[in-house]
Protein backbone atom coordinates (compact mmCIF):
# COMPACT_ATOMS: atom_id res chain seq x y z
CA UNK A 1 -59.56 4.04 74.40
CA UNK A 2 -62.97 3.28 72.64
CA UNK A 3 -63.05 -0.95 72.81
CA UNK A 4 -66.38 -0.07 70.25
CA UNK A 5 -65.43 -0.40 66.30
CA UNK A 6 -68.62 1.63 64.67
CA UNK A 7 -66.53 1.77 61.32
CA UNK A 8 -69.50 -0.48 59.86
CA UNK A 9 -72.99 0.49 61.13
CA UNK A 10 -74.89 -2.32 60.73
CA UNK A 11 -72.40 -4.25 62.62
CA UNK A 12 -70.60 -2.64 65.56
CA UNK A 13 -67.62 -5.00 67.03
CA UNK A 14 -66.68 -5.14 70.30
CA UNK A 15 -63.80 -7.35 71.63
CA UNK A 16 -62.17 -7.46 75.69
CA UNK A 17 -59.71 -10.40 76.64
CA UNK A 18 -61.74 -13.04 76.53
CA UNK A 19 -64.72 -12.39 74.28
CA UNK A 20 -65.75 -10.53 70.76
CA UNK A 21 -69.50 -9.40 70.51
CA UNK A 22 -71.20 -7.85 67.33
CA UNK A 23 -73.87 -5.55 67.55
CA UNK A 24 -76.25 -6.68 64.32
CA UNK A 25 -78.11 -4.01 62.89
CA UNK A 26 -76.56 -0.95 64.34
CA UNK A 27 -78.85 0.93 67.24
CA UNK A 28 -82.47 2.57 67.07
CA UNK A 29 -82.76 6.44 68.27
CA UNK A 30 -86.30 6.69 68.31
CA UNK A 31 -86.65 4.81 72.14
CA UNK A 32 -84.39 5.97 74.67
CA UNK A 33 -86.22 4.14 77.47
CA UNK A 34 -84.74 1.00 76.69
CA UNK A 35 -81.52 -0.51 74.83
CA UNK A 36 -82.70 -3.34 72.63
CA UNK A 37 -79.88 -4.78 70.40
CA UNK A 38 -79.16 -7.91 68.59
CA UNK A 39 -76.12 -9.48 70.09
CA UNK A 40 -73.71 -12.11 68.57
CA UNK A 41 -71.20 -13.26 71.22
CA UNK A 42 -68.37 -15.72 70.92
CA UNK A 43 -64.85 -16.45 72.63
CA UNK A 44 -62.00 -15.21 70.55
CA UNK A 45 -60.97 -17.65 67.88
CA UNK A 46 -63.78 -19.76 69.02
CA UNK A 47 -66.69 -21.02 66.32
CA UNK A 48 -69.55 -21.05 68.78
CA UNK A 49 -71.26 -18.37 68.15
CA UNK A 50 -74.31 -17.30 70.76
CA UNK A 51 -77.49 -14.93 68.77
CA UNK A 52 -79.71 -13.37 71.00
CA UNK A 53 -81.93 -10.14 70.95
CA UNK A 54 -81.99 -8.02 74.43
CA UNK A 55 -82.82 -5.27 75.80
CA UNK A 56 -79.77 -4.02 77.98
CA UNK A 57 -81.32 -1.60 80.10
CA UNK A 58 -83.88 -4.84 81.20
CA UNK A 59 -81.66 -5.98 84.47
CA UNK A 60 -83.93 -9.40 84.30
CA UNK A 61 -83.27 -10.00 81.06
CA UNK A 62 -79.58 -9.11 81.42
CA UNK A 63 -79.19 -12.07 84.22
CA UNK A 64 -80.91 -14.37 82.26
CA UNK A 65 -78.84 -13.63 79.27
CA UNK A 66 -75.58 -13.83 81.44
CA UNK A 67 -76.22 -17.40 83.13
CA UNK A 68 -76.97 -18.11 79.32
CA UNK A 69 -73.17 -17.44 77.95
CA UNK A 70 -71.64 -18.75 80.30
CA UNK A 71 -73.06 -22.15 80.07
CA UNK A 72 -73.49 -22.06 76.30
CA UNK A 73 -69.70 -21.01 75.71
CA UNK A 74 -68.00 -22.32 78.83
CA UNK A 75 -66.95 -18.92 81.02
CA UNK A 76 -67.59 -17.22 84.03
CA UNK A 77 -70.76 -15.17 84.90
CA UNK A 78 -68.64 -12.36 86.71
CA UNK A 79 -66.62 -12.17 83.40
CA UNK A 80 -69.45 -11.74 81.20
CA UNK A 81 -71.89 -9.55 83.45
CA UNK A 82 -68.52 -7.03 83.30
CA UNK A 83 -68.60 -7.34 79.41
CA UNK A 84 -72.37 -6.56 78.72
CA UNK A 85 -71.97 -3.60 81.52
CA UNK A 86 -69.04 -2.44 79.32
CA UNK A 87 -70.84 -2.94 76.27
CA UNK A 88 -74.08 -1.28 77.32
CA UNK A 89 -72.29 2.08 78.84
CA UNK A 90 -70.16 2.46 75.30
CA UNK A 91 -73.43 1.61 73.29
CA UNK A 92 -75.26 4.81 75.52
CA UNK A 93 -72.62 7.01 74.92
CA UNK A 94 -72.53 6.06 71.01
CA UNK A 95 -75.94 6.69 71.20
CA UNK A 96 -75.95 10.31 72.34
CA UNK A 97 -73.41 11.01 69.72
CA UNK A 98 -75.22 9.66 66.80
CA UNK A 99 -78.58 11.74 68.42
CA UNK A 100 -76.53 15.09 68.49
CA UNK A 101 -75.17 14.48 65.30
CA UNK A 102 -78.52 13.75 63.80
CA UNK A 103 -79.79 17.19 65.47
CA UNK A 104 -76.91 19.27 63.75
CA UNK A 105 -78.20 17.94 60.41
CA UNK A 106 -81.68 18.76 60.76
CA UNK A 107 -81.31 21.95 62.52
CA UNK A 108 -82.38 24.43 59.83
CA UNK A 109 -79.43 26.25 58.58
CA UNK A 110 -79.80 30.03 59.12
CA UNK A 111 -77.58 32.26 56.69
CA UNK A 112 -76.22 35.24 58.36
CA UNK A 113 -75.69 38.44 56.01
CA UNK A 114 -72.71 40.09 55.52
CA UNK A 115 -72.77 43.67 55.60
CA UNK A 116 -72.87 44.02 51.55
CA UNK A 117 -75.56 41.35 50.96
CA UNK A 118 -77.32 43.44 53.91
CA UNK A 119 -76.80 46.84 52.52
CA UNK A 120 -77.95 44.93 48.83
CA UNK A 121 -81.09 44.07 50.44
CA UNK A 122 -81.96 47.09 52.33
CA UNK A 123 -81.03 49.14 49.26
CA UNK A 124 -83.92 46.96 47.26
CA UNK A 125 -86.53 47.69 49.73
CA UNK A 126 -85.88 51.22 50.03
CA UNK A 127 -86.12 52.35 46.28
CA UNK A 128 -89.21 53.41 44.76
CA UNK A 129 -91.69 50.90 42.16
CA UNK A 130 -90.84 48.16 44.87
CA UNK A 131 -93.46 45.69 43.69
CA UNK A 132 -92.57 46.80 39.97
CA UNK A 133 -88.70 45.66 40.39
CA UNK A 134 -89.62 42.92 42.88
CA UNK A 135 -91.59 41.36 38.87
CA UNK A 136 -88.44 42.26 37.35
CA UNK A 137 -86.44 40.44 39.78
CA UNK A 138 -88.74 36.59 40.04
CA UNK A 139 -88.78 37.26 36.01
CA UNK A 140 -84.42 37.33 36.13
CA UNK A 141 -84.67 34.41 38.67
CA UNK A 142 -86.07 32.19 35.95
CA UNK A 143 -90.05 32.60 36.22
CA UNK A 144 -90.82 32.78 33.02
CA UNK A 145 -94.41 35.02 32.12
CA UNK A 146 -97.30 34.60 34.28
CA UNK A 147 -96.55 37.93 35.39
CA UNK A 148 -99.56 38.64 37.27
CA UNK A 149 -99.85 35.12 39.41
CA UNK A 150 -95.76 35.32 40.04
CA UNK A 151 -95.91 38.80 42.06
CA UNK A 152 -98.82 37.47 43.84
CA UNK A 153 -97.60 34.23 45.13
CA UNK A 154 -93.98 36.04 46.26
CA UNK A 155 -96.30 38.71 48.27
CA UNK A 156 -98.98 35.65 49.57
CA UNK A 157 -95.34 34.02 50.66
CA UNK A 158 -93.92 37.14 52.18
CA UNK A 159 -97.23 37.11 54.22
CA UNK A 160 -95.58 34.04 56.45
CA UNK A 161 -94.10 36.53 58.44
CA UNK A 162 -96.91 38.52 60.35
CA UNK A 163 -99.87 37.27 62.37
CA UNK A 164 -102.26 36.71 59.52
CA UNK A 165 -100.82 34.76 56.44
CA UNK A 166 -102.39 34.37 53.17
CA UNK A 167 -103.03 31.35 51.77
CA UNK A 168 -102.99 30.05 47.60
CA UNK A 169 -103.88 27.23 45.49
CA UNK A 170 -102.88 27.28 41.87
CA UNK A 171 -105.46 25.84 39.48
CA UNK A 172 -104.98 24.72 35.67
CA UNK A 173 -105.10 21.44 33.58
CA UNK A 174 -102.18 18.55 33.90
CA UNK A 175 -99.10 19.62 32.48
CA UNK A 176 -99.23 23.67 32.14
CA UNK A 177 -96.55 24.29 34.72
CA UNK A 178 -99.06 24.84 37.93
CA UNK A 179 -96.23 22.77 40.50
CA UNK A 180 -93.17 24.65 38.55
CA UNK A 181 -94.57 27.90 39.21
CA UNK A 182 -95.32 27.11 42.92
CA UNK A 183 -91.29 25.95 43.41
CA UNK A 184 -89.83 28.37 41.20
CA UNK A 185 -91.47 30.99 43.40
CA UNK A 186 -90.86 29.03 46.52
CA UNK A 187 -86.76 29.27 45.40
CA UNK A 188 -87.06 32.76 46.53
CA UNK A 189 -88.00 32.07 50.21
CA UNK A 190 -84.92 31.29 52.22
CA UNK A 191 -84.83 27.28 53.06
CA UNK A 192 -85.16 27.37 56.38
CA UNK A 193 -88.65 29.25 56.37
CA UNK A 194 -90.06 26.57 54.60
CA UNK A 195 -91.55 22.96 54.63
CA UNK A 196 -92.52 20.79 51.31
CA UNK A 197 -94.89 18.13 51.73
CA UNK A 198 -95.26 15.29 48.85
CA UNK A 199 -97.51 12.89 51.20
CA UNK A 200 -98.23 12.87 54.62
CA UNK A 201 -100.39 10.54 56.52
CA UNK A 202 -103.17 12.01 58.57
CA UNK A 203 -101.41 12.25 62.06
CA UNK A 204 -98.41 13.77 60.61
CA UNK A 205 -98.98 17.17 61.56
CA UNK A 206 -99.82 16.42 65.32
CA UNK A 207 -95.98 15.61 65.95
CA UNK A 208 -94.57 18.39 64.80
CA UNK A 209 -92.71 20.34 67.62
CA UNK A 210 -94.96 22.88 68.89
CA UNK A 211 -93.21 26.16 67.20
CA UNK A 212 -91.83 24.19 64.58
CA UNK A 213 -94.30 25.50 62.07
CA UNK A 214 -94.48 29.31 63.36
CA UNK A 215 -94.65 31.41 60.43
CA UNK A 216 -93.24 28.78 58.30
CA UNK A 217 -94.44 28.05 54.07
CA UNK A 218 -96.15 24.93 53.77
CA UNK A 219 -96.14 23.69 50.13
CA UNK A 220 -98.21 20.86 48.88
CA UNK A 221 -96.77 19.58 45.47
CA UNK A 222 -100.12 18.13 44.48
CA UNK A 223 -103.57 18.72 47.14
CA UNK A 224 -104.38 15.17 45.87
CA UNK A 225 -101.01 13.22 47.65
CA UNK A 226 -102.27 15.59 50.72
CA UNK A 227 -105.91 15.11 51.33
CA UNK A 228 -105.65 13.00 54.39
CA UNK A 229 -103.87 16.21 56.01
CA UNK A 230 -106.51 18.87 54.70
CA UNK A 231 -108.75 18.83 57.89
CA UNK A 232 -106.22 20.07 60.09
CA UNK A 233 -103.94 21.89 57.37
CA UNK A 234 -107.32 23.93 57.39
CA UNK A 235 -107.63 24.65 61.19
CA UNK A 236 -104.12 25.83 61.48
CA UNK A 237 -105.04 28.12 58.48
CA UNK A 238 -108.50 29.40 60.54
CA UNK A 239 -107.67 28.99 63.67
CA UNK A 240 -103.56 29.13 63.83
CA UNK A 241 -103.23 26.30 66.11
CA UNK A 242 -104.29 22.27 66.34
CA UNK A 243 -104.62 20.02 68.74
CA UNK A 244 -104.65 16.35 69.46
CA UNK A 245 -105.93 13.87 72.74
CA UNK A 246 -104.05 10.86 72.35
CA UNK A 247 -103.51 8.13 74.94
CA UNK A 248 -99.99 7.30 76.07
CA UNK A 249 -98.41 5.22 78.59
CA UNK A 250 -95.94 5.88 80.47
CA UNK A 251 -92.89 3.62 82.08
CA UNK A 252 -94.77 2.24 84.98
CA UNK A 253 -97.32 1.22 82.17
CA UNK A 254 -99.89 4.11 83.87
CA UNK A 255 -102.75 5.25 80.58
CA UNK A 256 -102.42 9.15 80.54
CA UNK A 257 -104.09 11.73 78.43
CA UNK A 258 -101.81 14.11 76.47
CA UNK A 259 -102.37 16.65 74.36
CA UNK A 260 -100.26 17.67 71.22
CA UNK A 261 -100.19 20.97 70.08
CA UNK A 262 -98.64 22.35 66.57
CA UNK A 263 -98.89 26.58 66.95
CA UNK A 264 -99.45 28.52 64.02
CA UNK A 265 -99.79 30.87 62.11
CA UNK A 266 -98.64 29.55 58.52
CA UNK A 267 -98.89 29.90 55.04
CA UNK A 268 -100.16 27.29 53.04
CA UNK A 269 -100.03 27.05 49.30
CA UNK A 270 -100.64 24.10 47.07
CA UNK A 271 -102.00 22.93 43.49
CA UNK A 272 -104.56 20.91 42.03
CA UNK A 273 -106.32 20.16 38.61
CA UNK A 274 -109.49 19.58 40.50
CA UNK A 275 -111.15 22.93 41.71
CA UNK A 276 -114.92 21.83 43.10
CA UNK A 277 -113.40 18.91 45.37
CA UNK A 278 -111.08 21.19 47.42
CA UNK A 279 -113.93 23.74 48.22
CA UNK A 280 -113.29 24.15 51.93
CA UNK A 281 -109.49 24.51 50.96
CA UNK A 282 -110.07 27.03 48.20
CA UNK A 283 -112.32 29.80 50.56
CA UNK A 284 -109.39 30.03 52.60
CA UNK A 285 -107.14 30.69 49.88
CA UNK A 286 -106.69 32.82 46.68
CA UNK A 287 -106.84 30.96 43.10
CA UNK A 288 -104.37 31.55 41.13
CA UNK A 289 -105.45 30.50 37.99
CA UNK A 290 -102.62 29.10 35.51
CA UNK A 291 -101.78 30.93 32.07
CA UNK A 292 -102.40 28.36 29.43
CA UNK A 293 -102.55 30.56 26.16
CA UNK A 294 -100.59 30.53 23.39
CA UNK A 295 -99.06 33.28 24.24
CA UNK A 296 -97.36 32.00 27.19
CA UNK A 297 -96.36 28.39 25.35
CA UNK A 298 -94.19 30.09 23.34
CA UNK A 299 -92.62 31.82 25.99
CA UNK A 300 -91.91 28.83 27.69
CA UNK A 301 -91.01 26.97 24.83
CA UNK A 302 -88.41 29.65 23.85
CA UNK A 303 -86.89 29.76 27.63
CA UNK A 304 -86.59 25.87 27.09
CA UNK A 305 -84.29 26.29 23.96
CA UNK A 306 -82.18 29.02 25.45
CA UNK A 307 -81.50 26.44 27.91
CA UNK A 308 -80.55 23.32 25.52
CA UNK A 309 -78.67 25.92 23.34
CA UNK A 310 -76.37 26.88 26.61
CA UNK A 311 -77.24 30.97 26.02
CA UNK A 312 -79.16 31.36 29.19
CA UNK A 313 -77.29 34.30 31.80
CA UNK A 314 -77.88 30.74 34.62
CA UNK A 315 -75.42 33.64 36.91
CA UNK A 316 -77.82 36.28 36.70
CA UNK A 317 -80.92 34.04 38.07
CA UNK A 318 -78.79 33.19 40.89
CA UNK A 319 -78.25 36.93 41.72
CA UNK A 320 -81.61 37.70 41.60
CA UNK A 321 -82.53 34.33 43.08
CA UNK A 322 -80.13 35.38 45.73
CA UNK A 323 -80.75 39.17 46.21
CA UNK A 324 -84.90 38.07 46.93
CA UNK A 325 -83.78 35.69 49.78
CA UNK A 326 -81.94 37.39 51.69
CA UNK A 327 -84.58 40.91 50.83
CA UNK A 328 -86.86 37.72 52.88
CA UNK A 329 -84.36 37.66 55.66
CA UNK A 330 -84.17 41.66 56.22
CA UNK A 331 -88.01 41.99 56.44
CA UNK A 332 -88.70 42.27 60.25
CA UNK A 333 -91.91 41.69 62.38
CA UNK A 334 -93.96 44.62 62.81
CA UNK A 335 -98.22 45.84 62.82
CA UNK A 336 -99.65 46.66 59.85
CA UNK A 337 -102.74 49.23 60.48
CA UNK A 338 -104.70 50.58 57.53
CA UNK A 339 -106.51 53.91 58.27
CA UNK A 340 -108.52 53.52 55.25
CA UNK A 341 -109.81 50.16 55.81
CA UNK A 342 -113.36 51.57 56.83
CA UNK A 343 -113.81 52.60 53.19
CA UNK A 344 -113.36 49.88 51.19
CA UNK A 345 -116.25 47.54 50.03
CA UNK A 346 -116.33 44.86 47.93
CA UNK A 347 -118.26 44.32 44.85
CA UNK A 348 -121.62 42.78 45.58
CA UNK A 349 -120.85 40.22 42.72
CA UNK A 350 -118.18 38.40 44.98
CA UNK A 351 -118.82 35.02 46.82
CA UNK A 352 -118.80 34.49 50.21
CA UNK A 353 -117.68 38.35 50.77
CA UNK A 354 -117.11 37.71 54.47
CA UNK A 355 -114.27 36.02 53.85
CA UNK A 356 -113.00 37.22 50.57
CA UNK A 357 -113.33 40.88 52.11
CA UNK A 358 -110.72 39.47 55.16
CA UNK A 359 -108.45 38.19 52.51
CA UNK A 360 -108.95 41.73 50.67
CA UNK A 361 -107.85 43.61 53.51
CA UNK A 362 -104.92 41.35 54.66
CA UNK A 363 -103.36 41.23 50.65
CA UNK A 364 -103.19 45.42 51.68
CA UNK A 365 -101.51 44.59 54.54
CA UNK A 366 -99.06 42.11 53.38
CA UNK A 367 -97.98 44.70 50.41
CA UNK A 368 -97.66 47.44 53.45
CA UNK A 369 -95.97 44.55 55.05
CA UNK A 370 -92.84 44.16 52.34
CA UNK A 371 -93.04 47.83 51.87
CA UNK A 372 -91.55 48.47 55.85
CA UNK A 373 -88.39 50.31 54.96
CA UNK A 374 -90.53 52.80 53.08
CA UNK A 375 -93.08 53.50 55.84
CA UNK A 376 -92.32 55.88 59.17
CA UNK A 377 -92.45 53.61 62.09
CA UNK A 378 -95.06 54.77 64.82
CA UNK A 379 -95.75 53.95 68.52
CA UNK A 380 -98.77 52.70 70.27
CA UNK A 381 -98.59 55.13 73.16
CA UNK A 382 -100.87 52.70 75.38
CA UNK A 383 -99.16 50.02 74.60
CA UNK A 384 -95.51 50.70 73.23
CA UNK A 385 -96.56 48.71 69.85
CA UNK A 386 -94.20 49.77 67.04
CA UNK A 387 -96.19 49.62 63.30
CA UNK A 388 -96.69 51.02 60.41
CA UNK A 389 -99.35 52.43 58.03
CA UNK A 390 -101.15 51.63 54.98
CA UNK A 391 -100.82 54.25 51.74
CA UNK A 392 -103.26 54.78 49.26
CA UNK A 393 -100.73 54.03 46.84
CA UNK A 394 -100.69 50.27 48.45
CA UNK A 395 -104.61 50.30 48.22
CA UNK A 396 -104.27 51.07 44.21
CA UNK A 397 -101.43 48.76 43.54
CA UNK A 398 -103.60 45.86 45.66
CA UNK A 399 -106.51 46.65 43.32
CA UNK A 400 -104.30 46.24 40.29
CA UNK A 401 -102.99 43.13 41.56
CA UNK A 402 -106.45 41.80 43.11
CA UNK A 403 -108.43 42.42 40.52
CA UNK A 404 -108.41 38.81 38.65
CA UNK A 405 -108.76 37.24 41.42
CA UNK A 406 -112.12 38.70 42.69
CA UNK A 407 -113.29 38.28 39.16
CA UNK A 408 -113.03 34.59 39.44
CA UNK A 409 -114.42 34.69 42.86
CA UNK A 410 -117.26 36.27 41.26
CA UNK A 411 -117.61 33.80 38.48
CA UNK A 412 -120.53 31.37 38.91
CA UNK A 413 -118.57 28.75 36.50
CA UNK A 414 -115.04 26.67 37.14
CA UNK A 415 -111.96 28.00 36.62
CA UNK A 416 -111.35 25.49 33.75
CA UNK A 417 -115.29 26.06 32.56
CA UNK A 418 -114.40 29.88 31.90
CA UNK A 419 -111.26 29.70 30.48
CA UNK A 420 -113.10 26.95 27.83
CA UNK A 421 -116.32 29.55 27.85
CA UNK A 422 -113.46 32.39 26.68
CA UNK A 423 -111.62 30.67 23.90
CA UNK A 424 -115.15 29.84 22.50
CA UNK A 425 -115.96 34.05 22.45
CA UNK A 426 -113.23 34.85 20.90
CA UNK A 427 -113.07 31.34 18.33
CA UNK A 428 -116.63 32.65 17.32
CA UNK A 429 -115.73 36.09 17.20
CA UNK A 430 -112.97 35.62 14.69
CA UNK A 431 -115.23 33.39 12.66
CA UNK A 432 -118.08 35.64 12.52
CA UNK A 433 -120.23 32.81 13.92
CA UNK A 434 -123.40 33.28 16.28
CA UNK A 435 -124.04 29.31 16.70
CA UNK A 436 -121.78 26.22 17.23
CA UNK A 437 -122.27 22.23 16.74
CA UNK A 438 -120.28 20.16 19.04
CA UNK A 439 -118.59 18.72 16.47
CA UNK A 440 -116.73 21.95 15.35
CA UNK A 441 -115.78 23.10 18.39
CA UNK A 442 -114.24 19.65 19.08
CA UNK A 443 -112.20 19.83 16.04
CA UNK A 444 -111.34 23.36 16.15
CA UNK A 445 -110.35 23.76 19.73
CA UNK A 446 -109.10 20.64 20.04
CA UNK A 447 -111.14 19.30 23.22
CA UNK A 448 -111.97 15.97 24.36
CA UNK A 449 -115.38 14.60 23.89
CA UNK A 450 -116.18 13.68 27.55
CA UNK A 451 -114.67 17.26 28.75
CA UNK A 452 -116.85 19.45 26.26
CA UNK A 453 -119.43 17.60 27.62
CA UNK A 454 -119.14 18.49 31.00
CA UNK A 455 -118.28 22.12 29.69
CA UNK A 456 -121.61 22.56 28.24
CA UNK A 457 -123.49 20.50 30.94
CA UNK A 458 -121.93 23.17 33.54
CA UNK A 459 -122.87 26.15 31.07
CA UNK A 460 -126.17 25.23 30.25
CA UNK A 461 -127.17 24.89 33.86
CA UNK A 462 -126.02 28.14 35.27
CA UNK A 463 -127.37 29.54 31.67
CA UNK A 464 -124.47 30.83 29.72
CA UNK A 465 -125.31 29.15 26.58
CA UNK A 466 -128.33 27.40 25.06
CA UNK A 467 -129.20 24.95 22.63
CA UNK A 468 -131.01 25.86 19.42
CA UNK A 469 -132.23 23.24 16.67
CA UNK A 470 -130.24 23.09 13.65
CA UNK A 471 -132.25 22.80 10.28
CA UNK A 472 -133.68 19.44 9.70
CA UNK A 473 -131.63 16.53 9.77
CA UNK A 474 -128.50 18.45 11.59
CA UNK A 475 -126.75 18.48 14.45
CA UNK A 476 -128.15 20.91 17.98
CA UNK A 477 -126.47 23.68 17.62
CA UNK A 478 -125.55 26.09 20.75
CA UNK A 479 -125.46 29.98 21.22
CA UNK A 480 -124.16 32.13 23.61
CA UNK A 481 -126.57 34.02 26.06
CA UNK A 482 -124.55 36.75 26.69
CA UNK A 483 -120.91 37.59 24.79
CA UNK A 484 -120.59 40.11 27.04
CA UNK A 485 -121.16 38.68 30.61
CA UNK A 486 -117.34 38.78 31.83
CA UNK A 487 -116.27 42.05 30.78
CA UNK A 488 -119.19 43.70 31.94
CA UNK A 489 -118.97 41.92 35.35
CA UNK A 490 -114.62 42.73 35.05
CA UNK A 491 -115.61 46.49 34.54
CA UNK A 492 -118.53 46.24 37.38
CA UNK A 493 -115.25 44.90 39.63
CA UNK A 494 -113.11 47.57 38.87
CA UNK A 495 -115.35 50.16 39.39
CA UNK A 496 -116.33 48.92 43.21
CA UNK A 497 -112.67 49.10 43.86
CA UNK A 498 -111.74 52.69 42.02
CA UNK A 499 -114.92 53.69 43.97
CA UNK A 500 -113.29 53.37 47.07
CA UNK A 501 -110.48 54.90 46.31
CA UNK A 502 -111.83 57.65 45.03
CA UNK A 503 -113.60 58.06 48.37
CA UNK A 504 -110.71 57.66 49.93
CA UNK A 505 -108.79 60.55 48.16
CA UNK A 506 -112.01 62.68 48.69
CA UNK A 507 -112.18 62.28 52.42
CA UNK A 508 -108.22 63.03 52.38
């Protein structure tokens, strides 16, 4: 029997014949070189009482300590030597217990199917309009509009599981539901496939285990809590590993070199109100740029009173919530090739193409990817390689899906800036208005002073709009260049891309 009572763990109690000794404070589990503990010893029903902070597995200090009790409470050394050699082999043994316990709790929990939920999920992938009822589905689970954005995020998600993830950022003012989309969506990827990050300090990624983060979702609530981490958040995007040279001594006090190592790849996807200061982030990722119309306000707004009036179906978004997890689970590793990936070229209008035209091709993939149980499975005769091939139906329904995205990687403006630029079109347009004033557009859009400001500043510049003089004694008054600018560079987009395809059904 156990002479260590743990039953409080800040103050372990451990009694023999002659003497009862407290462990203050409970033990550490972070250094299992050494044993340091707080001790309070004292002979039963005795009032002297003996405080002294040791480290057990320190044989020097041990000796010291023992010539200590025995002259401070009056006993023998052999006696008490016994009792911290008790003491320190019952305190090890705790030790290991509380480490494996602590292990089994932050082991991620993997769910295991059962033959329905697999057959449910195999069933899903099989059927025809995959990406069509895949919408359906995130719409049940409670994402509510942003129909475009929502599809896109569960495929950049789904991308975690091959050799080259895609990456997102979602974009939009304070308050229009940019972090709510990103964990609503993020509810569909099974829990142990994932890591959310609220703030980490610079080093943090360094100690990860090395495979810890294979093919894992990183989410960033807000870029802004995370920026000390964006330097090497970004080389595990580019370069799907990171590494650290830190000193470290060992026991014998010897200085070594050691490198840490965190493997790749991942997935990274996070949001931010501020576009321009996350540059290097953002050409690594798509930008998913937030609905904020009317339009979808009201279809939030009406979701919210279903809930407060108690008539929302909260068992159907678990089904579906459900069903799209464990679809995650069934997808299996395999190469993606696309035969057709010769043919298709960008639109000259994009930025940086190099790397827009990478995350082009890999968005193909990653819907050929989650489309597995509908492709034949070939074999690399050289090398034994099972994978699969890209349709042109998977080139089309990328192009559908792409399509907004290029256009604002295209734009010359903000994300914010165009969606202000828009709104203005169509405000004049239903006024049958040519000009503006300031003033009006303040009061009719309802738009801060110092933001229109910087709105006009950043169109004016890259020459959207321009000022004209008002008649005498009034306000400047501004036009706009070009009302048709963004649909004519929108239908330029979606031209390139039916080009290819086109070419593509010709050479087939």
């Amino acid at each position: 029997m156990t002479k260590l009572n743990t039953s409080n763990p800040n103050n372990y109690k451990y009694t023999t014949k002659h003497l009862e000794v407290h462990v203050l404070g409970g033990l550490k589990l972070n250094k299992l070189e050494s044993l340091r503990v707080t001790l309070s010893i004292q002979k039963l029903k005795s009032t002297n009482i003996l405080r002294h902070s040791i480290d057990l597995y320190n044989d020097t200090q041990v000796e010291k300590f023992v010539r200590r009790i025995a002259e401070r409470l009056e006993i023998g050394t052999s006696i008490t030597r016994k009792v911290l050699q008790e003491l320190t082999h019952e305190l090890e043994n705790y030790r290991f217990l509380l480490l494996s316990k602590e292990e089994q709790a932050n082991k991620p929990q993997y769910k295991t199917l059962n033959a329905s939920e697999l057959r449910a999920a195999e069933a899903f992938l099989k059927k025809g309009n995959l990406l069509k009822r895949t919408n359906e589905c995130i719409g049940k689970s409670g994402v509510i509009g942003e129909y475009t954005n929502r599809l896109l995020m569960y495929l950049i998600f789904t991308s975690r599981k091959t050799n080259n993830p895609l990456h997102c950022i979602s974009l939009g003012g304070s308050g229009v539901g940019k972090t709510h989309l990103q964990s609503k969506v993020a509810e569909l990827i099974p829990e142990e496939d994932k890591v959310e990050i609220t703030v980490l300090s610079a080093n943090a990624f360094y100690y990860f285990n090395r495979t810890e983060l294979q093919h894992k979702l990183i989410l960033i609530e807000d870029l802004d809590g995370a920026e000390s981490v964006l330097y090497p958040l970004r080389e595990l995007q580019s370069k799907k590993r990171i590494t650290k040279t830190v000193v470290h001594k060992d026991r014998k006090g010897t200085t070594k070199t050691i490198h840490l190592t965190v493997e790749g790849p991942v997935s990274v996807s996070g949001c931010t109100t501020q576009e321009s200061v996350y540059e290097d982030n953002s050409n690594r990722s798509f930008l998913l740029y937030i609905d904020e119309s009317e339009e979808q306000d009201k279809r939030i707004m009406n979701y919210q009173r279903l809930i407060s009036a108690g008539k929302l179906n909260e068992e159907e978004q678990i089904e579906a919530r459900e069903l799209l997890k464990d679809v995650q689970r069934v997808l299996k590793p395999i190469k993606v090739i696309n035969p057709y990936a010769e043919h298709l070229e960008l639109p000259q209008s994009v930025f940086k193409p190099r790397r827009t035209n990478s995350h082009y091709l890999q968005f193909i993939e990653a819907i050929t990817f989650y489309k597995q149980y509908q492709r034949e499975q070939h074999v690399n005769e050289e090398t034994g390689e099972m994978y699969i091939e890209t349709t042109i139906e998977d080139i089309e329904e990328a192009n559908e899906l792409i399509t907004e995205v290029l256009l604002r990687k295209s734009d010359t403006i903000t994300g914010a800036c165009r969606d202000y630029l828009e709104k203005l079109k169509r405000y004049l347009f239903i006024e049958n208005k040519t000009s503006y004033t300031s003033s009006e557009i303040r009061k009719n859009l309802r738009i801060k002073e110092t933001t229109l400001r910087r709105y006009h500043k950043q169109l004016l510049e890259e020459g959207y709009i321009k000022k004209v003089k008002g008649k005498k004694g009034q306000l400047y008054h501004y036009e706009i260049i070009d009302i048709n600018e963004y649909t004519n560079l929108k239908d330029q987009i979606s031209k390139a891309l039916q080009d290819c395809t086109d070419q593509i059904n010709l050479v087939n």
